[in-house]
Protein backbone atom coordinates (compact mmCIF):
# COMPACT_ATOMS: atom_id res chain seq x y z
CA UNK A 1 15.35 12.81 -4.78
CA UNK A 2 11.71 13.29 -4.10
CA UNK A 3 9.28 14.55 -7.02
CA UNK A 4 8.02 18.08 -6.32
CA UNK A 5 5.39 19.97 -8.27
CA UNK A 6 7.77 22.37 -10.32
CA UNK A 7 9.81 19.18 -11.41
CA UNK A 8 7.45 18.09 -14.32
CA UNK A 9 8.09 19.25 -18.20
CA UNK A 10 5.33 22.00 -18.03
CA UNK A 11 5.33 20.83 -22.01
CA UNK A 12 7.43 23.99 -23.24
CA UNK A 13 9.91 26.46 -22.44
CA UNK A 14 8.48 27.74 -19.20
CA UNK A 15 11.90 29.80 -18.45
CA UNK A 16 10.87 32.48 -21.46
CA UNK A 17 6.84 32.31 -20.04
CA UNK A 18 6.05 36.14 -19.35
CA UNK A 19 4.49 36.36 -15.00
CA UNK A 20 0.75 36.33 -16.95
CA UNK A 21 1.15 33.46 -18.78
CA UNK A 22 2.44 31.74 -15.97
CA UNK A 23 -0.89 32.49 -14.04
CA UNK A 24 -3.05 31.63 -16.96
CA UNK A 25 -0.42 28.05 -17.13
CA UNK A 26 -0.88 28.21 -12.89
CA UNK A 27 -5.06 28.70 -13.05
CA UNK A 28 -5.51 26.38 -16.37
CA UNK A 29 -3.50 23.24 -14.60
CA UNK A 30 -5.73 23.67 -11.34
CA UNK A 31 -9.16 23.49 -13.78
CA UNK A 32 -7.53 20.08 -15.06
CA UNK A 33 -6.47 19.31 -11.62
CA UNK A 34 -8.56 16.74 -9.67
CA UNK A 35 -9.82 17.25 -6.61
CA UNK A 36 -8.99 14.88 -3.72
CA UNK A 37 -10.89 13.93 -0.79
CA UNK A 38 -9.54 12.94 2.66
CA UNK A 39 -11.14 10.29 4.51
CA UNK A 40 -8.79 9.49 7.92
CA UNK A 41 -7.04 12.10 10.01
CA UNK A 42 -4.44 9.60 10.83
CA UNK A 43 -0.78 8.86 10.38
CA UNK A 44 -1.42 7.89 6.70
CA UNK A 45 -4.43 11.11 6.27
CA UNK A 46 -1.31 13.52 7.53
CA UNK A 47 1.04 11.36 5.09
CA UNK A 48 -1.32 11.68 1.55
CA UNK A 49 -2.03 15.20 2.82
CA UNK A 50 1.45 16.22 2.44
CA UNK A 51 1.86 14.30 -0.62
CA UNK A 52 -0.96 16.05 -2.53
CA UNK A 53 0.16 19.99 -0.91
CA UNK A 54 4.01 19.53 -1.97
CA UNK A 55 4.69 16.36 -4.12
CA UNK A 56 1.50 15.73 -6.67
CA UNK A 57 1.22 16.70 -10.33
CA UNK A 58 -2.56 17.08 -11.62
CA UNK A 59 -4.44 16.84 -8.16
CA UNK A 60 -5.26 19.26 -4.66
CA UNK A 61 -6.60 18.37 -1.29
CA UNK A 62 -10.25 19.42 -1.06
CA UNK A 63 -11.56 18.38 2.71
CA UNK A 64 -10.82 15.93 5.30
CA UNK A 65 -13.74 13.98 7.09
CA UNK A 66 -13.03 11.20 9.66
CA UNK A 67 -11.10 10.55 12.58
CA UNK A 68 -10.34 12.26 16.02
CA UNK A 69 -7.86 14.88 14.16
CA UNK A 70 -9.14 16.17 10.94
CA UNK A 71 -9.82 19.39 12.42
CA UNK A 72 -6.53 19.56 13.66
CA UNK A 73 -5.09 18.28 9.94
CA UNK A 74 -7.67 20.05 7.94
CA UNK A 75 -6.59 23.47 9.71
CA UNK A 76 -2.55 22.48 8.96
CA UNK A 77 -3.45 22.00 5.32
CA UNK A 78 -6.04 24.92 4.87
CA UNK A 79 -8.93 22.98 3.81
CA UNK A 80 -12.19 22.52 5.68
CA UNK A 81 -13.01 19.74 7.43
CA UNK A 82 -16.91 17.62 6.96
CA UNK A 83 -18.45 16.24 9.82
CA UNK A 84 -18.99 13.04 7.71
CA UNK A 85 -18.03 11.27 4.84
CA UNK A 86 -21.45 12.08 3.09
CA UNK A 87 -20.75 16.04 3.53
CA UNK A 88 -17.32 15.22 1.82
CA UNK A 89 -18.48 13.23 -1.16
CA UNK A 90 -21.44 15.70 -1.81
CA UNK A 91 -18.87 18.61 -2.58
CA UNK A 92 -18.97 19.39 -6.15
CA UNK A 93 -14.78 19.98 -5.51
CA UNK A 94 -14.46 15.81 -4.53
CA UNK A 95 -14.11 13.76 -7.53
CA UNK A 96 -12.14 10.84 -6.07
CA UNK A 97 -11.31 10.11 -2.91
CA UNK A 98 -8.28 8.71 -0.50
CA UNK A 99 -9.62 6.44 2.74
CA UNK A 100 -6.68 5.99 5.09
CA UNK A 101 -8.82 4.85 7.79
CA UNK A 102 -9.15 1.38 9.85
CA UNK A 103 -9.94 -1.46 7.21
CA UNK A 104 -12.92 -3.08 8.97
CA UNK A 105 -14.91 0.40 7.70
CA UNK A 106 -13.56 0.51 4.44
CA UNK A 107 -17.11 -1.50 2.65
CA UNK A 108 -19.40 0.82 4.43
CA UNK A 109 -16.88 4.05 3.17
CA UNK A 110 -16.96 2.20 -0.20
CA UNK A 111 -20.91 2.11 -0.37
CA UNK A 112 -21.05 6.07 0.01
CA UNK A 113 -18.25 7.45 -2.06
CA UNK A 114 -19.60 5.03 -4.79
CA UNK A 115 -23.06 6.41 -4.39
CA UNK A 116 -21.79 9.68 -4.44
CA UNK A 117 -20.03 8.98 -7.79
CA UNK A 118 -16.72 9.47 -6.55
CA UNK A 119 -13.79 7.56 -7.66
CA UNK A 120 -11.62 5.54 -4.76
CA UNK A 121 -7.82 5.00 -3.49
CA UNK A 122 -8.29 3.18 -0.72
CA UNK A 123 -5.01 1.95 1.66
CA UNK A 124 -4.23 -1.82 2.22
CA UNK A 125 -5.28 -4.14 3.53
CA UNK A 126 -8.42 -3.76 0.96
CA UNK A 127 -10.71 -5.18 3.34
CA UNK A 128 -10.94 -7.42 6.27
CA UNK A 129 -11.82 -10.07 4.19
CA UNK A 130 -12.64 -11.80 0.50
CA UNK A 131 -16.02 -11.51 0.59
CA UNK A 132 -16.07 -7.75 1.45
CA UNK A 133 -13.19 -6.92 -1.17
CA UNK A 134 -15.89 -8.40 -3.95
CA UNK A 135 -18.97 -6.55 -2.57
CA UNK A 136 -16.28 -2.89 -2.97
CA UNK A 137 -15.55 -4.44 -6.52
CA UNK A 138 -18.77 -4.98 -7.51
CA UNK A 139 -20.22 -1.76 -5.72
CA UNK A 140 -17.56 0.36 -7.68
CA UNK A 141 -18.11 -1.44 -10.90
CA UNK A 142 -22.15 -1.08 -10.30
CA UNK A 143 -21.38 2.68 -9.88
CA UNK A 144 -19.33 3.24 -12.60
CA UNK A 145 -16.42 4.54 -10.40
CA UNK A 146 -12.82 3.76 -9.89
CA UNK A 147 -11.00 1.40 -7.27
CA UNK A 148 -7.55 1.84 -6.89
CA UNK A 149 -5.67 0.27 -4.01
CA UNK A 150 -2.44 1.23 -2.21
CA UNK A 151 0.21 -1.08 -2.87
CA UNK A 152 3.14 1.34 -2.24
CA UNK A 153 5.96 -1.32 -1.69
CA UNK A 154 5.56 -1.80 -5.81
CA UNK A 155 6.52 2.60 -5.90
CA UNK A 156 10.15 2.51 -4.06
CA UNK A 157 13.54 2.83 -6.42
CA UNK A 158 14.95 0.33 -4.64
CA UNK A 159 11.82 -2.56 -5.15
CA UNK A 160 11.94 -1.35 -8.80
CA UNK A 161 15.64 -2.15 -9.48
CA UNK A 162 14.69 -5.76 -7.91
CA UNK A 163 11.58 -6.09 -10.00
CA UNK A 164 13.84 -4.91 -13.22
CA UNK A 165 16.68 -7.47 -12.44
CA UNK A 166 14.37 -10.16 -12.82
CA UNK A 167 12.39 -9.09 -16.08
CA UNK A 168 15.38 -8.33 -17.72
CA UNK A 169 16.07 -12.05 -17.14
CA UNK A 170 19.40 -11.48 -15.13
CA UNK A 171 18.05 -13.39 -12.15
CA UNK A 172 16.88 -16.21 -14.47
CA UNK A 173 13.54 -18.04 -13.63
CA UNK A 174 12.42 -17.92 -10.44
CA UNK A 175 12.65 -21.09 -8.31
CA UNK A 176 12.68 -20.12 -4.53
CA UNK A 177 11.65 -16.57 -2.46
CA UNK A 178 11.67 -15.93 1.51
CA UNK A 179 9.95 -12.76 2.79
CA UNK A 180 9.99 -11.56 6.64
CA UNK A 181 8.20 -8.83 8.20
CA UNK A 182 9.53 -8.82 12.04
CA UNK A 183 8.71 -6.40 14.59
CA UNK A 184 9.74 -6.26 18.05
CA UNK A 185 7.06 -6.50 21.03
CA UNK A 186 8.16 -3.52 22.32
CA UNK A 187 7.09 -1.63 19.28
CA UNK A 188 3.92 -3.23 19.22
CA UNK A 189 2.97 -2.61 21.81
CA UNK A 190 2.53 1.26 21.16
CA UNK A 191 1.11 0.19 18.05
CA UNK A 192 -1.34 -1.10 19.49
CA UNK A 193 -1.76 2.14 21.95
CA UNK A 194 -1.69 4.65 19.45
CA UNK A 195 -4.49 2.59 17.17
CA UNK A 196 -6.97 1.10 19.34
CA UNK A 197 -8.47 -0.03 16.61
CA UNK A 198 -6.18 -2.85 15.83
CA UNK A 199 -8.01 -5.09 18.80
CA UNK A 200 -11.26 -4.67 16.82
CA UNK A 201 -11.82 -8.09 15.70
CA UNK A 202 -13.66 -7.04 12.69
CA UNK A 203 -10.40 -5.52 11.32
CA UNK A 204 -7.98 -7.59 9.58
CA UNK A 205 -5.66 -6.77 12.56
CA UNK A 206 -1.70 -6.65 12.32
CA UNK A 207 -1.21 -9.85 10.68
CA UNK A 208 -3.56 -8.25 7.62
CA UNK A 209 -1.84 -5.06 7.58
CA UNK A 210 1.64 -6.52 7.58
CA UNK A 211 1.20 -9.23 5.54
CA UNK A 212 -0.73 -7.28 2.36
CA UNK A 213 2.04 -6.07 1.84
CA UNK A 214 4.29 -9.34 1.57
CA UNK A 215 1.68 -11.24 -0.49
CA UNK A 216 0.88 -8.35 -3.02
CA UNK A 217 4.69 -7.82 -3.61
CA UNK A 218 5.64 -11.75 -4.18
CA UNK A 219 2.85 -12.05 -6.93
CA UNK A 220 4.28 -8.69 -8.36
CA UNK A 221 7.76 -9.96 -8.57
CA UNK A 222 6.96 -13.37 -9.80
CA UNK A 223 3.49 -12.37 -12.11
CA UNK A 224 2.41 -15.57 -10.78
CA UNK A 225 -0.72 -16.84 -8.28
CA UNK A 226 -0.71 -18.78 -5.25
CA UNK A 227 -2.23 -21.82 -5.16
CA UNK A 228 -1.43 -23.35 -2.43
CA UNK A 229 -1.13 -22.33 1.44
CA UNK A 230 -0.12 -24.06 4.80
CA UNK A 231 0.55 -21.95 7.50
CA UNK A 232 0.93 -21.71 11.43
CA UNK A 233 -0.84 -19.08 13.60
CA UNK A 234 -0.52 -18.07 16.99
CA UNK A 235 -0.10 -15.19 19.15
CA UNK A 236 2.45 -16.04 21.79
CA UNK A 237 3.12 -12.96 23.91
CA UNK A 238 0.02 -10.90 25.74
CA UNK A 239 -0.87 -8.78 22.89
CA UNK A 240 -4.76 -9.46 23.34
CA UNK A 241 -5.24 -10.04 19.35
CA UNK A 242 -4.78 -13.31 17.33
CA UNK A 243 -2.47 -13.62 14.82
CA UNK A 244 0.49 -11.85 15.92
CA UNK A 245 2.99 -14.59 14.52
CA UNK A 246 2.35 -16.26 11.32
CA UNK A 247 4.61 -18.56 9.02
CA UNK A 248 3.06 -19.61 5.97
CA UNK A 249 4.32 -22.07 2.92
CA UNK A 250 3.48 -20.25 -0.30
CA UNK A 251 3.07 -22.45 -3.57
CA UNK A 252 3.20 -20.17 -6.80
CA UNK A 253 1.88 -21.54 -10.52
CA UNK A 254 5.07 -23.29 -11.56
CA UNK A 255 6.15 -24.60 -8.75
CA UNK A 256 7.87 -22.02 -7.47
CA UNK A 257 8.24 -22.24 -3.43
CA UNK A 258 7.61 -19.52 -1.12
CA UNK A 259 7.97 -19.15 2.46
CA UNK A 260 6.69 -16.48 4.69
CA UNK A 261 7.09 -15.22 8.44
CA UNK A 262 5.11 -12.38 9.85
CA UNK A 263 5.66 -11.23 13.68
CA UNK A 264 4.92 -8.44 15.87
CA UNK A 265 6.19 -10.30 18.72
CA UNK A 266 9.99 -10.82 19.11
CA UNK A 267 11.93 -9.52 21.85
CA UNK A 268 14.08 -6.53 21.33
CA UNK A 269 16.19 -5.77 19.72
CA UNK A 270 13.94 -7.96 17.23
CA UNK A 271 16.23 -9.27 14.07
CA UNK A 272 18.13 -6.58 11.96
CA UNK A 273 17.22 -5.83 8.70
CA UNK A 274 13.65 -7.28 8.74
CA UNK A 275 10.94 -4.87 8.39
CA UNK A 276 9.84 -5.70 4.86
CA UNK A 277 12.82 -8.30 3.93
CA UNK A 278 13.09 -10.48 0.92
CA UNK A 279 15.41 -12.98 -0.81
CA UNK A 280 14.69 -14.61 -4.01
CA UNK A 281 16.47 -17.35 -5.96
CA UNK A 282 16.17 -17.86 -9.56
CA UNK A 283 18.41 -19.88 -11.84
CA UNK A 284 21.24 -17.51 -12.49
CA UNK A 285 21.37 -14.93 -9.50
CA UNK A 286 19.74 -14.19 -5.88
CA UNK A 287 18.39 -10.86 -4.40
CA UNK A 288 18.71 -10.09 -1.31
CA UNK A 289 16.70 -7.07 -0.24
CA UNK A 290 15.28 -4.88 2.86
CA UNK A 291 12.80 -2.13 1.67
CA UNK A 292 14.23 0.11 3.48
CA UNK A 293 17.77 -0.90 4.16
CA UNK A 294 19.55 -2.39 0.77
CA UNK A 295 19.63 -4.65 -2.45
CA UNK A 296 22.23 -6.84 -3.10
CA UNK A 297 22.86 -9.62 -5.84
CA UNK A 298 24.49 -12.53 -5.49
CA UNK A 299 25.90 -14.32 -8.70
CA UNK A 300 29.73 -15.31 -9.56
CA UNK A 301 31.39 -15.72 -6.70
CA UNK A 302 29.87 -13.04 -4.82
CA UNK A 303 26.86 -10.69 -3.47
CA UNK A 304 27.44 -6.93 -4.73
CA UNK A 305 25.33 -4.05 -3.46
CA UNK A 306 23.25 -2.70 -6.18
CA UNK A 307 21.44 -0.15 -4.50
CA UNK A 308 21.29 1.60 -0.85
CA UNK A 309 18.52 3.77 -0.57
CA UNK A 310 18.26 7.50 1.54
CA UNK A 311 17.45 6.52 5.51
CA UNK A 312 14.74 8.56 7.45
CA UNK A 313 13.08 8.59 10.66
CA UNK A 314 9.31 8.32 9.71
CA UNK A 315 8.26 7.87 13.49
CA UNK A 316 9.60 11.78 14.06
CA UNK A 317 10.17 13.00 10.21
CA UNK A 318 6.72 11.71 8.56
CA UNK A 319 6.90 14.39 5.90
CA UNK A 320 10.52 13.52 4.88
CA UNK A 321 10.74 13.86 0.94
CA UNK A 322 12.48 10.41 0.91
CA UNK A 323 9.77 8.82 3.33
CA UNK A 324 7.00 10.25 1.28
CA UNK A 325 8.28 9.25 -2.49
CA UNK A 326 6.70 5.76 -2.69
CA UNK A 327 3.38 7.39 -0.97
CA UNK A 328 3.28 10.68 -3.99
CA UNK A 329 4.17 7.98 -6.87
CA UNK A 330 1.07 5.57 -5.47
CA UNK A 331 -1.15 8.82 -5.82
CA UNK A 332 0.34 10.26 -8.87
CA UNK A 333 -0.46 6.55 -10.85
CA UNK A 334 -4.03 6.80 -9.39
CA UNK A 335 -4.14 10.07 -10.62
CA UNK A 336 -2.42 9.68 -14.51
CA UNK A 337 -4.75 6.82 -14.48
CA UNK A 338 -7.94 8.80 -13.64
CA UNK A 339 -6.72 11.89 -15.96
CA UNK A 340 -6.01 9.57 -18.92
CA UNK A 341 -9.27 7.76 -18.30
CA UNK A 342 -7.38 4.48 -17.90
CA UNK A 343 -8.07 1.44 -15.87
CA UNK A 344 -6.29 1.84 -12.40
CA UNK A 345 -2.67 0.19 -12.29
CA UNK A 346 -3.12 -1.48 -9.42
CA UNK A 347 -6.96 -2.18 -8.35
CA UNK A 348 -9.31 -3.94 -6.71
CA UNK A 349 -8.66 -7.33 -7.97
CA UNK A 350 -4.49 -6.65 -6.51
CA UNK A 351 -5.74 -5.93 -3.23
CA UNK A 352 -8.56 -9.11 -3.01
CA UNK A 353 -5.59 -11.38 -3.80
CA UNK A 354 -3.36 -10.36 -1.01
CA UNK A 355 -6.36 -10.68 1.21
CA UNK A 356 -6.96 -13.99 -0.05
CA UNK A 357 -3.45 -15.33 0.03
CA UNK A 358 -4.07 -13.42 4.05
CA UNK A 359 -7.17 -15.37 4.46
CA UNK A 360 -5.76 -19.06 3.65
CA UNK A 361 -3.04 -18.90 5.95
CA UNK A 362 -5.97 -18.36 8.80
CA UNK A 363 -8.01 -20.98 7.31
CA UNK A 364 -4.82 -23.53 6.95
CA UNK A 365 -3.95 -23.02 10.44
CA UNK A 366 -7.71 -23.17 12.04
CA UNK A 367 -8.00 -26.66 10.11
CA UNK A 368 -4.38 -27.43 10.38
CA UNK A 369 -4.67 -28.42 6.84
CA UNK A 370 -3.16 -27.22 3.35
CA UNK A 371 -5.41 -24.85 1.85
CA UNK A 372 -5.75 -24.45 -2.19
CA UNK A 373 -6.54 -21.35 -3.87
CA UNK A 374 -8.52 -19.48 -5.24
CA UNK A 375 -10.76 -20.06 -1.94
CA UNK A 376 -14.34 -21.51 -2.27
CA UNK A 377 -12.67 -23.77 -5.13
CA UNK A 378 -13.85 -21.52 -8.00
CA UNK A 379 -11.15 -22.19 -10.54
């Protein structure tokens, strides 16, 4: 099950603790406990909110700025809500921050936490594009602050178990991988009507916020780079945004092929078990795995489930435990990281390469050419 707050070793035997020392324990673990910013009032502001009130060792939600419904979440969670992001930062209470809001603001949001001194999660995609996910580094870096990026696909059980199977060399080296992110049109479509935002063409759009999470978890699986890309782009339903279908041939150092299909436009009842799917073939077994759904190995003379994770609805059920584990472990690690005064486990130079691998599969198709990595041909 989920992590809650009373599940961690309180580092003695808490069960003999007399009601006083418990406060003293209670009022001593909130002085070491950081305090978080909220910047989005979103589906993801409501998510981290909940994860930080029931689920999060060491930090507390301080304020929520930004967005239509931070009143509405800051009242929920009993914390006030700043008219801006500068009000926010400027509380002594704020020492890092979490920005769930629309990437294409995410470099300006950058420029005044950093200022402020505050430290950053931000979600994925980093930024729209390359060049802004180096002016955040650099800003951060400049500022002495920390960037952490939301990669939560690396946080579930089930992507874990996967990951393990292959460094403990069962699956052998890794020769071939397939990933598929399908949605139906159907559900687009109120994607796109509950976040307007997703037409702006200064965002990374669909394809961006899809797809960061595909790229990010091949090169986690593999430890390897891309370093080559050819892909076809087009949008072939009326969604009035580009990009809504993508395939794109990954090459990975080594040799190691890699093909991936990213759609928000099949008709219903789209393709089962496809949300966040991947397969990968190495030289002694194959995975076959849905985030969400199942992992299953296939070596011998046959596939076995290994692992079938808890469903939930996170459309009507956001704050399900289960729905919210991968979310509280992203925040805990950005939190250990900041409380042991460690570099961030997964940072800013994660979530440029996701957006880079993003970017080449735009550029390949606009020139209808292979594109090599890293872009700009800086080896």
């Amino acid at each position: 099950g989920a992590m809650k707050a009373g599940d961690v070793s309180c580092g003695g035997p808490c069960w003999k603790w007399t009601g006083t020392d418990l406060e003293k324990w209670s009022e001593e673990k909130m002085s070491d406990s950081i305090g978080v910013g909220m910047i989005g009032s979103g589906f993801m502001g409501l998510s981290y909110s909940q994860c930080l009130k029931a689920h999060v060792n060491g930090a507390h939600l301080v304020g929520i700025a930004g967005g239509t419904r931070a009143a509405k979440l800051a009242e929920d969670y009993a914390v006030p809500v700043f008219e801006s992001v500068e009000g926010l930062v400027a509380n002594d209470d704020v020492k890092a921050v979490i920005v769930a809001t629309p990437d294409q603001y995410r470099l300006e949001i950058t420029h005044i936490v950093a200022a402020a001194g505050k430290h950053l999660l931000v979600e994925k995609p980093m930024a729209p594009t390359t060049a802004q996910c180096d002016e955040m580094i650099q800003i951060c870096k400049d500022a002495g602050v920390k960037l952490g990026v939301v990669k939560t696909e690396r946080f579930r059980t089930l992507t874990n178990k996967a990951k393990a199977l292959i460094e403990d060399g069962t699956v052998g080296d890794i020769r071939m991988m397939r990933t598929i992110s399908a949605f139906p049109i159907t559900l687009t479509r109120d994607i796109f009507n509950e976040r307007e935002w997703m037409y702006d063409p200064n965002g990374g759009g669909l394809f961006m916020g899809m797809a960061s999470h595909n790229t990010d978890f091949l090169r986690w699986l593999t430890g390897r780079e891309v370093v080559k890309v050819f892909a076809q782009v087009n949008t072939f339903s009326d969604i009035n945004a580009p990009a809504q279908s993508v395939m794109a041939q990954l090459q990975f150092e080594g040799g190691i092929m890699a093909h991936m299909w990213i759609t928000s436009e099949l008709p219903p009842p789209s393709i089962p078990s496809s949300e966040v799917r991947f397969e990968v073939i190495g030289s002694d077994a194959m995975l076959d795995f849905e985030n969400f759904d199942f992992l299953r190995m296939g070596r011998g003379d046959s596939w076995e489930d290994v692992y079938v994770p808890e469903k939930f609805d996170w459309a009507n059920d956001p704050k399900n435990p289960v729905r919210l584990e991968p979310h509280t472990r992203v925040i805990q690690g950005f939190i250990d990281d900041l409380q042991a005064e460690r570099p961030i486990r997964v940072g800013g130079v994660d979530g440029r390469a996701a957006i880079e691998i993003c970017e080449a599969c735009l550029l390949s198709a606009k020139t209808g050419e292979a594109v090599s990595l890293p872009l700009g041909g800086v080896a």
